[in-house]
Protein backbone atom coordinates (compact mmCIF):
# COMPACT_ATOMS: atom_id res chain seq x y z
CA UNK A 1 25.69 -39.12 -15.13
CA UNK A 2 25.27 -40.29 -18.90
CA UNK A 3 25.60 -36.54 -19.71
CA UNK A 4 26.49 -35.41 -23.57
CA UNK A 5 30.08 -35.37 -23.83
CA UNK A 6 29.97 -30.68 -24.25
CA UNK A 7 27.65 -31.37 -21.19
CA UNK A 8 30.43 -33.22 -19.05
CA UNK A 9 32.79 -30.43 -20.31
CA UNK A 10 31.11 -27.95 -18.49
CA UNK A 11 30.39 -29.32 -15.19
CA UNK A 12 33.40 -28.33 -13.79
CA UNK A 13 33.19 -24.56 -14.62
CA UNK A 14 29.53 -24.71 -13.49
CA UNK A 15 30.40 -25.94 -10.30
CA UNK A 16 32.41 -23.23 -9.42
CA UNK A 17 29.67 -21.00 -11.10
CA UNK A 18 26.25 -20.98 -10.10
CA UNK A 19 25.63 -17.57 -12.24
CA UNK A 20 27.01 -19.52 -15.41
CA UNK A 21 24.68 -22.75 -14.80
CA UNK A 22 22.17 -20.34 -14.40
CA UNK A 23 22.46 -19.21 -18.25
CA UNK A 24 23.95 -22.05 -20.00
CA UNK A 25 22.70 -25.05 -18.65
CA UNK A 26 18.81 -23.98 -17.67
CA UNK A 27 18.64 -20.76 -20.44
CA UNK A 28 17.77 -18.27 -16.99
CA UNK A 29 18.24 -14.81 -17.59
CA UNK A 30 18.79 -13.54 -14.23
CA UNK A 31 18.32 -10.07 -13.33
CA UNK A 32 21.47 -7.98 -11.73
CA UNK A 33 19.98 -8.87 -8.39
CA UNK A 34 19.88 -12.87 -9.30
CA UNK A 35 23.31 -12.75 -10.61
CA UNK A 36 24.56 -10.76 -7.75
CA UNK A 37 22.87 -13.28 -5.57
CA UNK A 38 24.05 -16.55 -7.46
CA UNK A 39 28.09 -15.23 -7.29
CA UNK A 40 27.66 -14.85 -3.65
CA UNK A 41 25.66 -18.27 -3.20
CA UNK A 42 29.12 -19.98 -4.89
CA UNK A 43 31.36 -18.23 -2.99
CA UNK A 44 30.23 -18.70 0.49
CA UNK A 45 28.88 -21.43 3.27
CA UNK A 46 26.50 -18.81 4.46
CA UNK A 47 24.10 -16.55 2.48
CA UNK A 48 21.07 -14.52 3.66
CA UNK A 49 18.87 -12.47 1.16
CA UNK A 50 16.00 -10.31 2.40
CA UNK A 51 14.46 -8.45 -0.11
CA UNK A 52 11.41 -6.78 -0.94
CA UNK A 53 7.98 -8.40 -3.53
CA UNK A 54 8.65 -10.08 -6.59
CA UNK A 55 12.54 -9.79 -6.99
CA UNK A 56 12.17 -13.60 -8.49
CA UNK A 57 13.10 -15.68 -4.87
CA UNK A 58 11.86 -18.40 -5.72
CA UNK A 59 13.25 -18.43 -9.45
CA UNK A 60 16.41 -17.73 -7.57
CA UNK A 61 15.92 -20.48 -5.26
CA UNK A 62 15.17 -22.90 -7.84
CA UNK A 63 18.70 -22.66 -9.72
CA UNK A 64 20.61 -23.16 -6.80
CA UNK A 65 18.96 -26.45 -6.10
CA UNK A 66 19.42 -27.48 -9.58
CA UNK A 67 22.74 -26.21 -9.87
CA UNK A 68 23.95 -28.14 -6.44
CA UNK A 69 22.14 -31.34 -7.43
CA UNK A 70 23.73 -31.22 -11.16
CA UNK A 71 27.51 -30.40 -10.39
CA UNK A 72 27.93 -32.46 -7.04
CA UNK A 73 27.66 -36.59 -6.58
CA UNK A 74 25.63 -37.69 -4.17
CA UNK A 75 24.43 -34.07 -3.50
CA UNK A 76 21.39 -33.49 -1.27
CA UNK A 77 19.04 -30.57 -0.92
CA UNK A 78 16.82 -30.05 2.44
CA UNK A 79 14.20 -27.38 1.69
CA UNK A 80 12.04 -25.54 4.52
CA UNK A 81 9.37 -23.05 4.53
CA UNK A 82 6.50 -21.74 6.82
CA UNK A 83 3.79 -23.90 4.81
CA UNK A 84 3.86 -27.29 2.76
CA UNK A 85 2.12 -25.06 0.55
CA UNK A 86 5.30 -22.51 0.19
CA UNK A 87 6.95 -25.42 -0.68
CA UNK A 88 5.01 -27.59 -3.16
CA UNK A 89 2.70 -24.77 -5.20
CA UNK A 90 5.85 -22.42 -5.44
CA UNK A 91 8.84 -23.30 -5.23
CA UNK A 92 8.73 -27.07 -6.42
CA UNK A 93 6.27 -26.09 -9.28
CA UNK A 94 9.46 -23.17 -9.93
CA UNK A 95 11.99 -26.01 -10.23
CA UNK A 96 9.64 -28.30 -12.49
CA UNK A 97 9.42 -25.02 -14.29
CA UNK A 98 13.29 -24.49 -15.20
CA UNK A 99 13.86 -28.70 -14.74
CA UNK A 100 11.91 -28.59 -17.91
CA UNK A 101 13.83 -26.50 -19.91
CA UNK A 102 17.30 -27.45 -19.07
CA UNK A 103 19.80 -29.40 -20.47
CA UNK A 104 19.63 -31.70 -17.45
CA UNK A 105 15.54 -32.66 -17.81
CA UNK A 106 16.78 -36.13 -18.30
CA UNK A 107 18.69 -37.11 -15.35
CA UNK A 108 16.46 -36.19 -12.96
CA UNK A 109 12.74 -36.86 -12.05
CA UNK A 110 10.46 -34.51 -10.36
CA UNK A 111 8.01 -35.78 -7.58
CA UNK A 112 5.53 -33.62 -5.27
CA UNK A 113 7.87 -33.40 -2.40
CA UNK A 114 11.43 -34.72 -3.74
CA UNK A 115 13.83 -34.17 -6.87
CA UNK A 116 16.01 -37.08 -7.20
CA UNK A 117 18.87 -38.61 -9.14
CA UNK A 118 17.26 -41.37 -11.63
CA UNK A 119 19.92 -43.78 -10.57
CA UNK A 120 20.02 -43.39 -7.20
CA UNK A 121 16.68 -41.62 -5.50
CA UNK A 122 18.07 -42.79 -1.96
CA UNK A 123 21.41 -40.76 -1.75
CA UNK A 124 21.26 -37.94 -4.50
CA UNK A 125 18.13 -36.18 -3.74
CA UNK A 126 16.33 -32.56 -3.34
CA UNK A 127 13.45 -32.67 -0.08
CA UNK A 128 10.76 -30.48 0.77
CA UNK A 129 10.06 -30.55 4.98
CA UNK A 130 7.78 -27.90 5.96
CA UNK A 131 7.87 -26.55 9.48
CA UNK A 132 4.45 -25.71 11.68
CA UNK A 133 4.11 -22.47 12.85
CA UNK A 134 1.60 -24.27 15.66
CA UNK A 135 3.95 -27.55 16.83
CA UNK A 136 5.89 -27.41 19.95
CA UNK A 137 9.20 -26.50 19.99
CA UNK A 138 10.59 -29.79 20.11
CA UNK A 139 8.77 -30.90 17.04
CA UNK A 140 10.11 -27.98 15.17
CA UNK A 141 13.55 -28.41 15.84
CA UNK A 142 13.67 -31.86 14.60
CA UNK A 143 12.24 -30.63 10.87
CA UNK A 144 15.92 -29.71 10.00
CA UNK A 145 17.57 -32.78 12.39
CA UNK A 146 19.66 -35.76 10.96
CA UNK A 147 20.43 -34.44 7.73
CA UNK A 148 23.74 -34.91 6.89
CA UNK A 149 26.12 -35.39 4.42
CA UNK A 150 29.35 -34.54 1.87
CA UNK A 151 27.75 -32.40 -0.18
CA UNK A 152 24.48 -30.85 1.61
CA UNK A 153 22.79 -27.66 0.73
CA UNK A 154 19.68 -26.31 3.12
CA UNK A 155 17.44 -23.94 2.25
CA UNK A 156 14.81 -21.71 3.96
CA UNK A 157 12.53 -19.88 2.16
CA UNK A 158 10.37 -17.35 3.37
CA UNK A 159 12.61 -17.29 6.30
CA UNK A 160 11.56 -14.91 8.84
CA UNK A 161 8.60 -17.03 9.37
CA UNK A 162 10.05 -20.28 9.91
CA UNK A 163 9.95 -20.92 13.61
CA UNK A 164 13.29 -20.15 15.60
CA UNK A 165 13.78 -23.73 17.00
CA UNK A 166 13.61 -25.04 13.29
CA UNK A 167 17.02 -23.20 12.70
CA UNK A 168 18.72 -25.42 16.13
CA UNK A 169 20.43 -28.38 13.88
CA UNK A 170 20.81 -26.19 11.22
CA UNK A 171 24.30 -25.26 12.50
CA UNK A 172 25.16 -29.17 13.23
CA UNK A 173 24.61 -29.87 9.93
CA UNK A 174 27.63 -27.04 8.29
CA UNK A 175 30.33 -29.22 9.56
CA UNK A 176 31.94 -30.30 6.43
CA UNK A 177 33.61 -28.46 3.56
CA UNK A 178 31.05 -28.31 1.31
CA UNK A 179 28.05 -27.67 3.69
CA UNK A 180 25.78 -24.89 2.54
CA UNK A 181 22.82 -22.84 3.65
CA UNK A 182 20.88 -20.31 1.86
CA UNK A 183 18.05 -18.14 4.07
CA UNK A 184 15.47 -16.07 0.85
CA UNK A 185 12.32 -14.01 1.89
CA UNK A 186 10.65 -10.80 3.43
CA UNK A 187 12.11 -9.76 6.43
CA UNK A 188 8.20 -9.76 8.38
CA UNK A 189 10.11 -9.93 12.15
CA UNK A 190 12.45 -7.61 13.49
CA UNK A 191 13.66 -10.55 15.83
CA UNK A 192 14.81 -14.31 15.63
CA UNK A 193 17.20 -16.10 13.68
CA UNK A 194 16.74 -14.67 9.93
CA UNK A 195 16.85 -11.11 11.57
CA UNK A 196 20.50 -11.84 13.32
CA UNK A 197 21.79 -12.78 10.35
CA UNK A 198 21.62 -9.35 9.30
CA UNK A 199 21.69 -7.26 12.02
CA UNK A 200 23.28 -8.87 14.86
CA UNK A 201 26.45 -7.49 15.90
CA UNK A 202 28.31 -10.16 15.93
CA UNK A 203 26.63 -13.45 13.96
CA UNK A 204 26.28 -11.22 10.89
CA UNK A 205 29.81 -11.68 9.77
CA UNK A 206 29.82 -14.79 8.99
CA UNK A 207 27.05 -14.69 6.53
CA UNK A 208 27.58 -12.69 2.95
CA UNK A 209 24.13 -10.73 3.18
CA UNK A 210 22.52 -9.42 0.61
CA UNK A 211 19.77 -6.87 0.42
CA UNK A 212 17.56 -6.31 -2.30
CA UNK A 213 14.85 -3.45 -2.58
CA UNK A 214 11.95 -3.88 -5.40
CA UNK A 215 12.35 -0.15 -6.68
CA UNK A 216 15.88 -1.01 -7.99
CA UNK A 217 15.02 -4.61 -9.51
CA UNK A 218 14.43 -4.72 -13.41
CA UNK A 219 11.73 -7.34 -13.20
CA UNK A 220 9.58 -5.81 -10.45
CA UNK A 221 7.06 -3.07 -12.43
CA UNK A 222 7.38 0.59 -10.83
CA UNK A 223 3.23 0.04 -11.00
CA UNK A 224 3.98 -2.06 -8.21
CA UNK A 225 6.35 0.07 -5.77
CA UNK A 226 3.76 2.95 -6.50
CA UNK A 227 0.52 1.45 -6.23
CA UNK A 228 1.98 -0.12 -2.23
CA UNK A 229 3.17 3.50 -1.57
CA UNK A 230 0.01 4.95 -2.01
CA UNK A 231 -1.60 2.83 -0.52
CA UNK A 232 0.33 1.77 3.03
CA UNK A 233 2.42 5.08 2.60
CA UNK A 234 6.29 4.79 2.28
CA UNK A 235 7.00 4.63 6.15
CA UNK A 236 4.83 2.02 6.58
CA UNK A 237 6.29 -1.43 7.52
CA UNK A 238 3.81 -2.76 5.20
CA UNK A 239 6.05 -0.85 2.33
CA UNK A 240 9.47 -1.54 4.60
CA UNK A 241 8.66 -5.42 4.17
CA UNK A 242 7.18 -5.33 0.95
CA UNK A 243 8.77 -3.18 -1.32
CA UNK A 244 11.97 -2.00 0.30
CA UNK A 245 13.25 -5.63 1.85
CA UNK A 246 13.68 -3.91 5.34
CA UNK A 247 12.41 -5.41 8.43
CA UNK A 248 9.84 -3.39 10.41
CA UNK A 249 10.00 -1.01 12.98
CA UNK A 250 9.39 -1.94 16.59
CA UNK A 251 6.09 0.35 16.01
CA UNK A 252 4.66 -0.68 19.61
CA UNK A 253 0.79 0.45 18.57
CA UNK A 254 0.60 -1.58 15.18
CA UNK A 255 -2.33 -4.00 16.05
CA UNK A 256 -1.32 -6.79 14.25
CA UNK A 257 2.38 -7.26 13.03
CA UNK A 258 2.54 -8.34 9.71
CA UNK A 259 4.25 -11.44 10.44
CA UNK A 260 1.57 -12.93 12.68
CA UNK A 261 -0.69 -12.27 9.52
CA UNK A 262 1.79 -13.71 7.32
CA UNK A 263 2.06 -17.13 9.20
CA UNK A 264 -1.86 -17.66 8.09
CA UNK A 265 -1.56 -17.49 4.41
CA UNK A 266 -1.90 -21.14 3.17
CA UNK A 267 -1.74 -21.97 6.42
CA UNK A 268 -2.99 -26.01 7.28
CA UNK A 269 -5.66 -25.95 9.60
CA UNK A 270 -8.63 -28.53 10.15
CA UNK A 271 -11.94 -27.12 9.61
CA UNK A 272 -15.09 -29.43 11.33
CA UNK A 273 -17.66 -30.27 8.44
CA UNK A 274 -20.30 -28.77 10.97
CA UNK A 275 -19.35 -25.10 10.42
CA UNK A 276 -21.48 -22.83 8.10
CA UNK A 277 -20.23 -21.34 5.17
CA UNK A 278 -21.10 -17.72 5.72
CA UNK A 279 -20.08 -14.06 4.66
CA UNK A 280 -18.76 -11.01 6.08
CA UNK A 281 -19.81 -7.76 4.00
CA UNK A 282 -18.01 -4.20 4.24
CA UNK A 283 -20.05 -1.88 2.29
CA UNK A 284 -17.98 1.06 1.02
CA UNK A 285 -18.05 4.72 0.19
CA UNK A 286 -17.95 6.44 -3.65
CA UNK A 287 -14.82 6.81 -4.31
CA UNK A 288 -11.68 4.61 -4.12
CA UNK A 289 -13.08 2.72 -1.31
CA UNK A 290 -14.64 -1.39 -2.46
CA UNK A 291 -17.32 -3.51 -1.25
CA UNK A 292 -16.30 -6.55 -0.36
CA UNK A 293 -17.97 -10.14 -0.11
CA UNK A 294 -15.93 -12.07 1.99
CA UNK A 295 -16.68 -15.92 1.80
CA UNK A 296 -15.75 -18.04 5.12
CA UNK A 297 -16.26 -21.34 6.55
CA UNK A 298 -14.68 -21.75 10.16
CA UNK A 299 -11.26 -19.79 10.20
CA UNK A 300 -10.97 -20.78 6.60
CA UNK A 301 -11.20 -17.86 4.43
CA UNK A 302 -11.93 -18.26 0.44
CA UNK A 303 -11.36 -15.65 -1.89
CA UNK A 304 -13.45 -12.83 -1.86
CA UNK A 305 -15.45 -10.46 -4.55
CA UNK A 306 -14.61 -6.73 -4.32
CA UNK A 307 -16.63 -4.35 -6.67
CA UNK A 308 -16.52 -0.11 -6.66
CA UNK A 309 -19.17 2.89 -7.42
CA UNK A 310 -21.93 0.27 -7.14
CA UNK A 311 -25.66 1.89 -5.88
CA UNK A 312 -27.29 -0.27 -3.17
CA UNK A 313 -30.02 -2.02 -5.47
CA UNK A 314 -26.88 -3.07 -7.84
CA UNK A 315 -24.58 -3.82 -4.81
CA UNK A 316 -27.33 -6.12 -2.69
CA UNK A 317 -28.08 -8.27 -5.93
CA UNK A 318 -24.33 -9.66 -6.18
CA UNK A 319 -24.39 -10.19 -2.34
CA UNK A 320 -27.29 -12.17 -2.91
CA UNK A 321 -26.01 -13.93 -5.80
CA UNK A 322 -23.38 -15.05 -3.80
CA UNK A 323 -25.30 -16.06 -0.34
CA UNK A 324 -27.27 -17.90 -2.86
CA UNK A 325 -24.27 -19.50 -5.33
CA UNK A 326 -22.20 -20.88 -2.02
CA UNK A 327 -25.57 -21.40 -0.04
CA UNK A 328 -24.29 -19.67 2.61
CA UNK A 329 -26.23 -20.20 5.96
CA UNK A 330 -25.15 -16.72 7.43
CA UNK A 331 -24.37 -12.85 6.50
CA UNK A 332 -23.07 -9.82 8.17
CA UNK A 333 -22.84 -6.97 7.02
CA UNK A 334 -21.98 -3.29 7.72
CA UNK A 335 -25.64 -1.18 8.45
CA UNK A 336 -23.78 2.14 8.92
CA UNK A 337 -23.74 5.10 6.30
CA UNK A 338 -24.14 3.37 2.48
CA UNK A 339 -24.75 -0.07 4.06
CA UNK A 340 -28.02 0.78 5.57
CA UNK A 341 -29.27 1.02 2.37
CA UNK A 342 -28.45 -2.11 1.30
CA UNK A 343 -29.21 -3.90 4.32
CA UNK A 344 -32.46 -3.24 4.39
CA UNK A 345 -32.89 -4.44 0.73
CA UNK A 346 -31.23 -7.61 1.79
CA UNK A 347 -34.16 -7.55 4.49
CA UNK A 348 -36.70 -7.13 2.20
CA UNK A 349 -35.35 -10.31 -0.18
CA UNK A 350 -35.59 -12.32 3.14
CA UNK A 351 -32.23 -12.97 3.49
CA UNK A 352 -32.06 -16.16 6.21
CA UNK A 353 -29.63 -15.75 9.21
CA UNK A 354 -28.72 -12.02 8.22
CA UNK A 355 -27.37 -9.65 10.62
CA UNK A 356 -26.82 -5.81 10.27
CA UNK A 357 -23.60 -4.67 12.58
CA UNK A 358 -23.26 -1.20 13.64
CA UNK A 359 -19.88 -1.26 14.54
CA UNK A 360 -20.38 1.92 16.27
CA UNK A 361 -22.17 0.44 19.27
CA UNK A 362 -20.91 -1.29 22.84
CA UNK A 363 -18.75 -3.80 23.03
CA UNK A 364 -19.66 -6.96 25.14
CA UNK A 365 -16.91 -5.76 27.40
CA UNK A 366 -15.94 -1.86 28.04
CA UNK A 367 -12.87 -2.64 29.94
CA UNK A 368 -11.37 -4.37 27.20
CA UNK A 369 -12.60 -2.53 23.81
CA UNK A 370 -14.15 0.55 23.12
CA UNK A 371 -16.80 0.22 20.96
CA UNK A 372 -17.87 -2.96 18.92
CA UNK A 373 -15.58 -2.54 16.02
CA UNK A 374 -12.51 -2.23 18.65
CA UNK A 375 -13.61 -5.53 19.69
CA UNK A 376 -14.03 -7.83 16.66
CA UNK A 377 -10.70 -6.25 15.55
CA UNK A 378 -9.28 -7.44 18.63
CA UNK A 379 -10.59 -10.85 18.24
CA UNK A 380 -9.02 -11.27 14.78
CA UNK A 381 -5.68 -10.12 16.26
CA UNK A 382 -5.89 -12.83 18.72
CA UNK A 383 -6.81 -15.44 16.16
CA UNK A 384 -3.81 -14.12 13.71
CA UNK A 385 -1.26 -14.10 16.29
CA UNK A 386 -2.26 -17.73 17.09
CA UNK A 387 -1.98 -18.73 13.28
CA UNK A 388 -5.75 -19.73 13.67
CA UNK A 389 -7.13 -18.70 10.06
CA UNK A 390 -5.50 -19.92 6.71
CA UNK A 391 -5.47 -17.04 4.32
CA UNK A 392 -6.25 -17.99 0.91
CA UNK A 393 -3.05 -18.43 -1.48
CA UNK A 394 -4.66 -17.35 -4.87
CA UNK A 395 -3.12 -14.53 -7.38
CA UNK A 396 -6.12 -13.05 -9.25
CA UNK A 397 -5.54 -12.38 -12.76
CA UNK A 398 -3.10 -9.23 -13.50
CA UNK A 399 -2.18 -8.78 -9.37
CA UNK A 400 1.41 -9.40 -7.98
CA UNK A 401 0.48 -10.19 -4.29
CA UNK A 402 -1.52 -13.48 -3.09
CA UNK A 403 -5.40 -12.63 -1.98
CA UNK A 404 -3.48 -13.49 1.58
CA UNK A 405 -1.04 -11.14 1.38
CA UNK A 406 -3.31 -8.25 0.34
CA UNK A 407 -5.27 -9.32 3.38
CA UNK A 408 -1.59 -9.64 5.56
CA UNK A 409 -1.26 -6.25 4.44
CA UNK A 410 -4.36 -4.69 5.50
CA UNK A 411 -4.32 -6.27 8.58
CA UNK A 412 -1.33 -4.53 9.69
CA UNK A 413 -2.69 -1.15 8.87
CA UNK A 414 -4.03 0.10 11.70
CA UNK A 415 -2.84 1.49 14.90
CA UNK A 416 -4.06 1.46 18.57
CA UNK A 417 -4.52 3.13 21.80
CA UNK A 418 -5.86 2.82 25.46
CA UNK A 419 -8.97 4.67 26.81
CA UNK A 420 -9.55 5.74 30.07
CA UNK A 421 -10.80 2.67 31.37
CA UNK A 422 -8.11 1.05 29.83
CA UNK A 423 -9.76 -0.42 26.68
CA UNK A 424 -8.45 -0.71 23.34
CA UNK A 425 -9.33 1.65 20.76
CA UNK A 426 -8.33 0.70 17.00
CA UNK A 427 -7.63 3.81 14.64
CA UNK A 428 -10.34 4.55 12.59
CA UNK A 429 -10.75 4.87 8.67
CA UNK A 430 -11.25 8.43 8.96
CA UNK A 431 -7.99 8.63 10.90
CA UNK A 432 -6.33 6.86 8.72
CA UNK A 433 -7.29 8.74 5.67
CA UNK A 434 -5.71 11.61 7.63
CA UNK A 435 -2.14 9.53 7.38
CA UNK A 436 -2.58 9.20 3.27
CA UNK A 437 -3.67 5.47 3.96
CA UNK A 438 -6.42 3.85 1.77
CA UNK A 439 -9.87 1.95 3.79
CA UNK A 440 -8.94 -1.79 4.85
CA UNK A 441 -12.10 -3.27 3.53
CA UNK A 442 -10.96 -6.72 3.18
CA UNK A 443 -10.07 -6.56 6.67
CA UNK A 444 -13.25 -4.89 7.91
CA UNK A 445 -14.86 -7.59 6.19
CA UNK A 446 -12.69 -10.24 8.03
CA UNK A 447 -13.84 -8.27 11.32
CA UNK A 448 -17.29 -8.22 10.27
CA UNK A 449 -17.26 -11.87 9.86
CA UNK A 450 -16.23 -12.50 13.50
CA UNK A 451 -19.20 -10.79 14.39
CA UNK A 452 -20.78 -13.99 14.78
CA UNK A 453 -18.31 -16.97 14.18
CA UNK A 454 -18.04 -17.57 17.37
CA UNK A 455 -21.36 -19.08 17.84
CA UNK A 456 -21.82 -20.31 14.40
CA UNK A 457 -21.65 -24.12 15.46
CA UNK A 458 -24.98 -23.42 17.82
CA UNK A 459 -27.02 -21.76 15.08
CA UNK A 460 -26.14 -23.33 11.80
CA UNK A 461 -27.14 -26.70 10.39
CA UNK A 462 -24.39 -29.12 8.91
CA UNK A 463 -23.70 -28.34 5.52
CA UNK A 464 -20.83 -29.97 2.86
CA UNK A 465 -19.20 -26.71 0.82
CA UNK A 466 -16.49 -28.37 -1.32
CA UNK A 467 -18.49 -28.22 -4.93
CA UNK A 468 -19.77 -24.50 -4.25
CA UNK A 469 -16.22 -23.34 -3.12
CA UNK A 470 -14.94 -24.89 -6.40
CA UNK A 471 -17.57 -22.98 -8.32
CA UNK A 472 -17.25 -19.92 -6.74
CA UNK A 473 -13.27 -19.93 -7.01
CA UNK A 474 -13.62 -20.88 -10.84
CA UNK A 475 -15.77 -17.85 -10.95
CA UNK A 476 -13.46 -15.21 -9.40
CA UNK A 477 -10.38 -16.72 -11.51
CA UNK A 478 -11.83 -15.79 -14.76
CA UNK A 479 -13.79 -12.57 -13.39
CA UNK A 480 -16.87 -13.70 -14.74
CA UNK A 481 -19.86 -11.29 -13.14
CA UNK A 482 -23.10 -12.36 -12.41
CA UNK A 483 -26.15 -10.95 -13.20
CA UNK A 484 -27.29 -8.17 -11.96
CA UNK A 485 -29.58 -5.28 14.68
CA UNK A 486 -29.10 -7.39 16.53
CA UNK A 487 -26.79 -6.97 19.76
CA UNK A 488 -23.23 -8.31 19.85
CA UNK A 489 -23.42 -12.23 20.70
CA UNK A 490 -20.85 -13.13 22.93
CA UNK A 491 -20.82 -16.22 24.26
C-alpha cells in the first residue's frame, strides 16, 4: 500500500485492534455494544452476535470488512445474506458509507458486489454471494464453497435466515491461522446453525457469543422498545426477536413464525407481466386501528397507504385515487362493520372488478378452515412459509423497521386452534385486543388480497405497471396526500 508514512505507523496496532481502526482510521464512534463487539471480533476465530433492531449490525459489519481488508495482504472477505438485496442496498451501501470517510478511501475501489485492492482486484478483495432461500440444497451449499485462503474472513449477516446447507463449507474454509467468521442478525429461528451457536450444548464453546438487547443500546431510541411493546406485548416473540435479541419460543399455535415471513422481505421472485395490479383494503375502526390500501401485483407486494379517523366518504376517495393512480384492474375490500359503508360508495363510483369480502362467511372448505377469514389467512401462511411473496424493503420517512418487517411482524401475531371438524380457526382481533395486542391491518389487508389472486390471471387483462409503481412509491416517500358479495372463488 502507498499509505502516508503516520498511516503505515499504525497498521500494526490496528491489526491487532479492530475497536481502534474503528475510531482512528474510519472516525466511527461505536456504541458500548460495537466496541464490545469489535474486541471480541479481534480476539477470536469464531464470533456470533444476535441482537435485537437497530443496534447498528450492519455499521458493525462494515468496519470489520474494512478493517480485515486494510491491515492484512492479500486479505479476502466472503459476505452472505438471505437476499442480494441484504447485501447490496445495506450493507455494501454501509461500507461505501464509512469507505468514504476514511483514511483508506484511496486504496480501495467500491463496486456493486465487490471491494477490492486497486492493485490487485484478483487476490485482495471483499465479495457479496447471496444465498436462495428457494434453491436446493446442493445449490446452497456451494454459495460458501472454494473460498480459501491466508487471510480469509466470512461473514453472514442476517444469519438465522441463511439456509442451513449454506453454513456446510463454512467449517472447511477455518483451517488456517488467520481464518475468521463472523455470524450478525435477529435470532428469527429457534433451530439451525446460527441458533447452535448459541445454545447448543456443546458447539457453543467454541464461538465468543455475544448478545445484545435494544433497551440497553445508546443508539436505539426507548420510542422504539416502547412503541413494539405495546404493540406485540413484551412476551411476544415478535418483541423476543425484535427488541430483546432472543430467539422465539417454540409457541406451537403461532400461525406464521416470523422467520418464514422474514425470508420474503426483498425477496427475488419473477412476477409474469400478465398479472393485474390490484388492491387489498382493510377498513378500520375509530380509534388506533388504520385503513390500509395495500397495492399488489402477483406475490409482489408494493408499499402500502395507511390513514386513521377517516369517515367513509373521505376514506373511499383515497381508495379511489389510488385504484385510479396505479390503474389497478381489481379491489377487495372488507364489507363488514365501517367497511360497508364505504363499499357501497365505491359501488356507487362504479368501481370495475370490485369485490366486497365478508370474512365472516364459509370457507370453500369446512374441514380445513372455519370461516372465510381462517382460510385466506391460511393461504398466506402457505405462501410465506414457501418464500412465495417479496415483501417490500422501503423505510418510510421517520420509521425504524422496513414496510416488510412491519408486515413480518404482523404476520406473526396471531394464534390458532382446531374446531371440531378439525379446521383451523385463526384468533380474532377482538381476541387479540383481549391479550393487549394492537389490529394487524396490514396483514388483513395482505389476506384480503388473496381473496382473489388466485384467479387473477383468468379475469384480468395484460397490463405493464412499472411507471405507476414508480409514481406511486415517489408518492408515499415524501407523504404527499391526494386530494380528497360475491362468494369465495376457489378454483
Amino acid at each position: 500500500m502507498n499509505l502516508d508514512p503516520n498511516i503505515m505507523k499504525r497498521l500494526r496496532a490496528w491489526k491487532e485492534s479492530p475497536l481502534l481502526f474503528a475510531v482512528e482510521c474510519i472516525g466511527a464512534h461505536p456504541s458500548d455494544q460495537q466496541a464490545e463487539a469489535l474486541a471480541a471480533i479481534g480476539k477470536s476465530k469464531r464470533t456470533s452476535i444476535r441482537s435485537g433492531h437497530g443496534i447498528g449490525k450492519d455499521a458493525l459489519a462494515s468496519w470489520v470488512i474494512l478493517w480485515f481488508l486494510s491491515t492484512r495482504p492479500y486479505a479476502k472477505v466472503v459476505c452472505t445474506a438471505p437476499t442480494a438485496r441484504q447485501l447490496s442496498d445495506i450493507l455494501w451501501a454501509e461500507i461505501a458509507k464509512w469507505l468514504r470517510q476514511s483514511q483508506i478511501k484511496e486504496e480501495f475501489v467500491h463496486h456493486k458486489d465487490i471491494l477490492f485492492y486497486k492493485d490487485d482486484q484478483k487476490e485482495w478483495w471483499a465479495r457479496a454471494v447471496s444465498a436462495s432461500v428457494r434453491a436446493t440444497k446442493e445449490d446452497q451449499a456451494e454459495t460458501l464453497a472454494g473460498f480459501h485462503g491466508e487471510h480469509l474472513l466470512m461473514i453472514v449477516d442476517e444469519a438465522s435466515g441463511v439456509p442451513d446447507p449454506v453454513f456446510i463449507p463454512l467449517e472447511g474454509a477455518m483451517t488456517q491461522e488467520d481464518n475468521r467468521v463472523l455470524l450478525i442478525g435477529n435470532m428469527t429461528k429457534n433451530s439451525g446453525y446460527f441458533y447452535d451457536t448459541h445454545f447448543h450444548p456443546t458447539i457453543k464453546n467454541a464461538w465468543a457469543r455475544l448478545h445484545y438487547d435494544s433497551r440497553k443500546s445508546s443508539i436505539v431510541k426507548p420510542s422504539y422498545c416502547e412503541y413494539m411493546a405495546a404493540k406485540y406485548g413484551v412476551d411476544s416473540n415478535v418483541f423476543r426477536i425484535r427488541v430483546a435479541g432472543e430467539p422465539p419460543l417454540g409457541d406451537a399455535n403461532t400461525l406464521i413464525a416470523l422467520a418464514w415471513s422474514e425470508q420474503c422481505i426483498g425477496n427475488e421472485i419473477s412476477v409474469p407481466e400478465d398479472e393485474p395490479m390490484y388492491l387489498g383494503v382493510d377498513v378500520a375502526r375509530y380509534g388506533d386501528d388504520k385503513s390500509i390500501i395495500l397495492p399488489r401485483k402477483g406475490n409482489m407486494v408494493f408499499p402500502w397507504n395507511s390513514f386513521s379517523n377517516m369517515n367513509t366518504i373521505v376514506l373511499g376517495g383515497h381508495i379511489l385515487m389510488a385504484y385510479q393512480e396505479l390503474e389497478s384492474q381489481g379491489l377487495a375490500i372488507d364489507e363488514i362493520g365501517v367497511g360497508a359503508g364505504v363499499t357501497d360508495w365505491l359501488f356507487k363510483q362504479r368501481v370495475p372488478n370490485m369485490f366486497g369480502v365478508n370474512v365472516s362467511t364459509q370457507s370453500s372448505d369446512t374441514s380445513k378452515y372455519g370461516i372465510l377469514r381462517d382460510e385466506l389467512w391460511v393461504r398466506v401462511r402457505e405462501k410465506c412459509m414457501k418464500a412465495q411473496y417479496c415483501f417490500p424493503t422501503e423505510t418510510m420517512p421517520g420509521e425504524v423497521m422496513s414496510l416488510g418487517q412491519e408486515l413480518a411482524n404482523e404476520l406473526a401475531m396471531p394464534t390458532y386452534e382446531h374446531n371440531s371438524q378439525g379446521g383451523i380457526v385463526v384468533e380474532s382481533k377482538r381476541k387479540m385486543k383481549a391479550r393487549g395486542l394492537f389490529s394487524p391491518n396490514i396483514a388483513d389487508a395482505l389476506c384480503l388480497s388473496e381473496y382473489f389472486s388466485n384467479i387473477s390471471t383468468k379475469v384480468f387483462a395484460k397490463k405493464s405497471d412499472k411507471a405507476r409503481v414508480d409514481r406511486w412509491r415517489e408518492r408515499l416517500a415524501n407523504k404527499r396526500t391526494p386530494p380528497d358479495r360475491n362468494a369465495w372463488m376457489a378454483v
